[in-house]
Each structure stands twice: as structure tokens, then as C-alpha cells.
PDB file of N, CA and C in Angstrom:
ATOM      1  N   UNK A   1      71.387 129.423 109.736  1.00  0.00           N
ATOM      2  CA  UNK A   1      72.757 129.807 109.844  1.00  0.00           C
ATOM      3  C   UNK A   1      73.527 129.184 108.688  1.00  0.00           C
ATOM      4  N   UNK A   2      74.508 129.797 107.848  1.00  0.00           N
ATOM      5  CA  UNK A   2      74.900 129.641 106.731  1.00  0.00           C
ATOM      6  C   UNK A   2      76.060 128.705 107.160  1.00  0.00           C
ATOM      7  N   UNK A   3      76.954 127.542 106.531  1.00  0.00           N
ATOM      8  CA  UNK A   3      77.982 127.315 107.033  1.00  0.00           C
ATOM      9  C   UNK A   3      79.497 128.320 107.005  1.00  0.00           C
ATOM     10  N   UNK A   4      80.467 127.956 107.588  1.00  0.00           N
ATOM     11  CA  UNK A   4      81.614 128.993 107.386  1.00  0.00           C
ATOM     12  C   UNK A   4      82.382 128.516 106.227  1.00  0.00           C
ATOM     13  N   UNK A   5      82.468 127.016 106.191  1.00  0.00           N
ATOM     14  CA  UNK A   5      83.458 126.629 104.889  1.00  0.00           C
ATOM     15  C   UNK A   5      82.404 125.844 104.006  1.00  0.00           C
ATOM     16  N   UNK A   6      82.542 125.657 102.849  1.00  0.00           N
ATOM     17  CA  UNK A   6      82.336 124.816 102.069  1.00  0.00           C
ATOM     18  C   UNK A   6      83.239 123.105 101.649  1.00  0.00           C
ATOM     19  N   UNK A   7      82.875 122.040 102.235  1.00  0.00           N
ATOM     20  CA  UNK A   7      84.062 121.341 101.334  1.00  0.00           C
ATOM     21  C   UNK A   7      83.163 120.816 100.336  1.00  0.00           C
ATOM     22  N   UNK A   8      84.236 120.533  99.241  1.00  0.00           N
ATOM     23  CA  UNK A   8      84.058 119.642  97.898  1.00  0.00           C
ATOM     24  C   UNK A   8      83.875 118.235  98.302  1.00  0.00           C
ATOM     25  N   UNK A   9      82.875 117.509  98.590  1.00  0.00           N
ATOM     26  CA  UNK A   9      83.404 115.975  99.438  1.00  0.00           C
ATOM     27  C   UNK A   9      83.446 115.036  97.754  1.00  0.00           C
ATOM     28  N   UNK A  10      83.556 115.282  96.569  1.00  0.00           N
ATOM     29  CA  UNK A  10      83.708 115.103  95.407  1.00  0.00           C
ATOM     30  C   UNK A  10      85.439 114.796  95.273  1.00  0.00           C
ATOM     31  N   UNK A  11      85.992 115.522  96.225  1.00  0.00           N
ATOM     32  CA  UNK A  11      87.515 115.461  95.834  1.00  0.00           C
ATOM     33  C   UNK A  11      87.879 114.115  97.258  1.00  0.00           C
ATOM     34  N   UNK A  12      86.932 113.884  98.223  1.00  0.00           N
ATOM     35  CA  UNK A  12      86.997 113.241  99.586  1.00  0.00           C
ATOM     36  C   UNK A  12      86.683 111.331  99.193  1.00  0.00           C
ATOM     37  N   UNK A  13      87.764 111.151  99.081  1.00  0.00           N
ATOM     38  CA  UNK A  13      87.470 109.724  99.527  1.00  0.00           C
ATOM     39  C   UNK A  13      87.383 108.798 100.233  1.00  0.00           C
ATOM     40  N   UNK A  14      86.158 107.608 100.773  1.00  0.00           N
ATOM     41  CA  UNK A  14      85.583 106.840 101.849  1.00  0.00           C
ATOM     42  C   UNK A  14      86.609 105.745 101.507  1.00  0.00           C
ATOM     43  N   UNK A  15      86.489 104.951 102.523  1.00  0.00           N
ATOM     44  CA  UNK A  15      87.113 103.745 102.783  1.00  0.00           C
ATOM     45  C   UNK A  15      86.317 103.050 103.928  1.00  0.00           C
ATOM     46  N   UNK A  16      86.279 101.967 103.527  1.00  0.00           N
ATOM     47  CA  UNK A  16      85.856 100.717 104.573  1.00  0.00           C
ATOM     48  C   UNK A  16      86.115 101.493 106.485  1.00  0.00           C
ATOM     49  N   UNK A  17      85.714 101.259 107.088  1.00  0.00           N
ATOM     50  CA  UNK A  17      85.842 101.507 108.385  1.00  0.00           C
ATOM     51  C   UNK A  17      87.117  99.913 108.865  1.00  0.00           C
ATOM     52  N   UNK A  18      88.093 100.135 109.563  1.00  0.00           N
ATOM     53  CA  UNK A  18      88.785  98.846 109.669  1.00  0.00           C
ATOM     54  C   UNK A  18      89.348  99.516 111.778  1.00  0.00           C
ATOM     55  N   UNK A  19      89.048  98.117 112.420  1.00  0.00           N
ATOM     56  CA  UNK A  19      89.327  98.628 114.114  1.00  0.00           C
ATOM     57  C   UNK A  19      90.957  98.521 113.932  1.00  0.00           C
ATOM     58  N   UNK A  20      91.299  99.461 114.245  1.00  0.00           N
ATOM     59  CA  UNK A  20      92.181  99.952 114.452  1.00  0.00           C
ATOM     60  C   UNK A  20      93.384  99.337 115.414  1.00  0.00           C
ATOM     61  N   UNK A  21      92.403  99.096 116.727  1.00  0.00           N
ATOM     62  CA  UNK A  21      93.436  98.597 117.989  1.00  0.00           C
ATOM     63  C   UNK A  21      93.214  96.723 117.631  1.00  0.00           C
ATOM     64  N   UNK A  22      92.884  96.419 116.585  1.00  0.00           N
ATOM     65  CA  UNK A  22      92.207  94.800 116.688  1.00  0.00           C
ATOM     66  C   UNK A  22      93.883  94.305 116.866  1.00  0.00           C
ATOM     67  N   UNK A  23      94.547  94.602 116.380  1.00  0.00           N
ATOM     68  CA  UNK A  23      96.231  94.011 115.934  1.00  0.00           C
ATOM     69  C   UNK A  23      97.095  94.507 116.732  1.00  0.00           C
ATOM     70  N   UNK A  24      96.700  94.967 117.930  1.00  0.00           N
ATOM     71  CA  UNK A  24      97.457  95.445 119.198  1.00  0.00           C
ATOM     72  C   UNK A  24      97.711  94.403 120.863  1.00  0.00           C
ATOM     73  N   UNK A  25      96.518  94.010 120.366  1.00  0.00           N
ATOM     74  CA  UNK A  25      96.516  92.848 121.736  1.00  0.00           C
ATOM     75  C   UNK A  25      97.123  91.917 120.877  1.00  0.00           C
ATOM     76  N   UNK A  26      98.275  90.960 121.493  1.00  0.00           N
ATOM     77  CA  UNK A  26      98.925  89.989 120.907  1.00  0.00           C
ATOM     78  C   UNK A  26      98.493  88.809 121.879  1.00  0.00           C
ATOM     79  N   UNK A  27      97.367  88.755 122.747  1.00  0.00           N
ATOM     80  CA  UNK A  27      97.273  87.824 123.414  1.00  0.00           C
ATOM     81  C   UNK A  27      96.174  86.646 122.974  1.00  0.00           C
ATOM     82  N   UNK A  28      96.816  85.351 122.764  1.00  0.00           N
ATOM     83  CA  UNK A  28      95.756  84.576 121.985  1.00  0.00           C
ATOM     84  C   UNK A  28      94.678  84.601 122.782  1.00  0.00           C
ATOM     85  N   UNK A  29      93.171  83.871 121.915  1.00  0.00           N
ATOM     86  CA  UNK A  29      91.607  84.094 122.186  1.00  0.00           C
ATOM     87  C   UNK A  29      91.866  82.437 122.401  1.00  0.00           C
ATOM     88  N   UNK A  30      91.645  82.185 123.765  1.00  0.00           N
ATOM     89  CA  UNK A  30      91.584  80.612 124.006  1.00  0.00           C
ATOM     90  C   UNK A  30      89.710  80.577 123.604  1.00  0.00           C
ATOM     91  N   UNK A  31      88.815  81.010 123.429  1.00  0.00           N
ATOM     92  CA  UNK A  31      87.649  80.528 123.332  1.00  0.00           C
ATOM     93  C   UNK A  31      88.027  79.871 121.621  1.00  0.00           C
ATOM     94  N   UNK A  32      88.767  80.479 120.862  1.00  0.00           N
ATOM     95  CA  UNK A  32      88.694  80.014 119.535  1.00  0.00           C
ATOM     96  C   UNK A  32      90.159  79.126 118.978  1.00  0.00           C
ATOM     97  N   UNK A  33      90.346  78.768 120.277  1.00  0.00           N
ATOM     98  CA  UNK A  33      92.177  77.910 120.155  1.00  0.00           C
ATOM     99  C   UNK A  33      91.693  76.441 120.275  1.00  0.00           C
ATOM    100  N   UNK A  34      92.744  75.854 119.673  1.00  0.00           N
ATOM    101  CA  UNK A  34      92.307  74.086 119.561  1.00  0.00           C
ATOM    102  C   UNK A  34      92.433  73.674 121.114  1.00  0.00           C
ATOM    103  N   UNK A  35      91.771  72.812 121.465  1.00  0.00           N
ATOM    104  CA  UNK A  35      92.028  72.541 122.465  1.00  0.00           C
ATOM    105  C   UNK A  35      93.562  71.980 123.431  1.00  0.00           C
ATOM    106  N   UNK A  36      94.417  71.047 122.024  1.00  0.00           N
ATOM    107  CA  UNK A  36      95.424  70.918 122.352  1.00  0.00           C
ATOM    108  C   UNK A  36      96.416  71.721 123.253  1.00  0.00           C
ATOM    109  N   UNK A  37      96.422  73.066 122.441  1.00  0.00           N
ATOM    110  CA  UNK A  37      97.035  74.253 122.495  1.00  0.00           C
ATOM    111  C   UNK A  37      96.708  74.845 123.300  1.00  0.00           C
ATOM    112  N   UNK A  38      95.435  74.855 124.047  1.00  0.00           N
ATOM    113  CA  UNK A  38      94.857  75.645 125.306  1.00  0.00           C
ATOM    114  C   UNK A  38      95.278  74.521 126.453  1.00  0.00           C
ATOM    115  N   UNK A  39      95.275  73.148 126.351  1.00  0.00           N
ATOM    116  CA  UNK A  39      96.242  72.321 127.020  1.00  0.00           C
ATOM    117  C   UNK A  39      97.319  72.823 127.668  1.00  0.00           C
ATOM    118  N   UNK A  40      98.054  72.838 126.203  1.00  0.00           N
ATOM    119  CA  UNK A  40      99.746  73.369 126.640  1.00  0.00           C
ATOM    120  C   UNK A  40      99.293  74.609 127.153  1.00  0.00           C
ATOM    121  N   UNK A  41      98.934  75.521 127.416  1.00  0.00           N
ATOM    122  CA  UNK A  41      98.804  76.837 127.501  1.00  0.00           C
ATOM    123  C   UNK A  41      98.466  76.704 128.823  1.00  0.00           C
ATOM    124  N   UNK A  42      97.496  75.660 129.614  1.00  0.00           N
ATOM    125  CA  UNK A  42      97.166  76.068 131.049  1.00  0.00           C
ATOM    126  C   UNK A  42      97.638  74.900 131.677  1.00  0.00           C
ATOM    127  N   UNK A  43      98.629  73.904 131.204  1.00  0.00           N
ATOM    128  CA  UNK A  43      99.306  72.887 132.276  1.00  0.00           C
ATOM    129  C   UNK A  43     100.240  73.566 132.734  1.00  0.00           C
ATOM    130  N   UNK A  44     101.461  74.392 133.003  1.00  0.00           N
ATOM    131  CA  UNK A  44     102.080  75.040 133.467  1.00  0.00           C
ATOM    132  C   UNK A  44     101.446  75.623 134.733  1.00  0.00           C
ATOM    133  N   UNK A  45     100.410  76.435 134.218  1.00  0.00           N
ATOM    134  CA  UNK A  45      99.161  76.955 135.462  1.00  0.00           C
ATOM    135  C   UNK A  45      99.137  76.195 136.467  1.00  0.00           C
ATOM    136  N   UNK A  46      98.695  75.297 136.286  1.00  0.00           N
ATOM    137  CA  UNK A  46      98.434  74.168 137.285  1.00  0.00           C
ATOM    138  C   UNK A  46      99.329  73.338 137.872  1.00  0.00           C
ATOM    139  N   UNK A  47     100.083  73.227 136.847  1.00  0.00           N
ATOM    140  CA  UNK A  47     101.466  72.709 137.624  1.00  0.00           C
ATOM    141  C   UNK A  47     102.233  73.377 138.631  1.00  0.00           C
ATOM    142  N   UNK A  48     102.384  74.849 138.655  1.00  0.00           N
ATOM    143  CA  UNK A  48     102.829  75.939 139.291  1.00  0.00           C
ATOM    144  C   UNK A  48     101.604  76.306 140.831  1.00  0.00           C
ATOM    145  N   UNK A  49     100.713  76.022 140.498  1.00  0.00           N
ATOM    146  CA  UNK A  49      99.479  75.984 141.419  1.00  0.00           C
ATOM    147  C   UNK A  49      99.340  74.613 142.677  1.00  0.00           C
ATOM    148  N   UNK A  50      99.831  73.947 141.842  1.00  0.00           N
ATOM    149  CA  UNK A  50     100.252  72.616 143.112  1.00  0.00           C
ATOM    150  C   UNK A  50     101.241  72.667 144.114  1.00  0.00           C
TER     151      UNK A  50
END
């Protein structure tokens, strides 16, 4: 079966693949946070939990 269009992929330019949704979640990654900061981040928790 012949195709219906032809493209030129000569005129088509590639680019890197980049995720798209990565810069959408604004919620920090405590596995890769200083510990300090994951501190402050879950004493409230617990304080509120008592």
C-alpha cells in the first residue's frame, strides 16, 4: 500500500524529548530535602496530632 502524503522530514526538526508535567507539581520531594527542612516541614504535623 502506497502512502497518501509524502513529508520532507529534511525540512522537520528533532529536539531533545523534555517531561512536560515535571514543573507542575510544586510540592517539595522530602526524600531529597535536608533534613532540617523536613523537620520544619513535619513538626507542625505532630504538633497538631497531639
Amino acid at each position: 500500500m502506497e502512502p497518501v502524503v509524502d513529508f520532507d522530514l529534511s525540512r522537520c526538526k528533532f529536539i531533545d524529548e523534555v517531561y512536560a508535567a515535571s514543573g507542575l507539581d510544586g510540592r517539595p520531594n522530602i526524600v531529597e530535602m535536608d533534613p532540617l527542612k523536613f523537620e520544619h516541614l513535619i513538626l507542625p504535623l505532630s504538633e497538631s496530632a497531639a
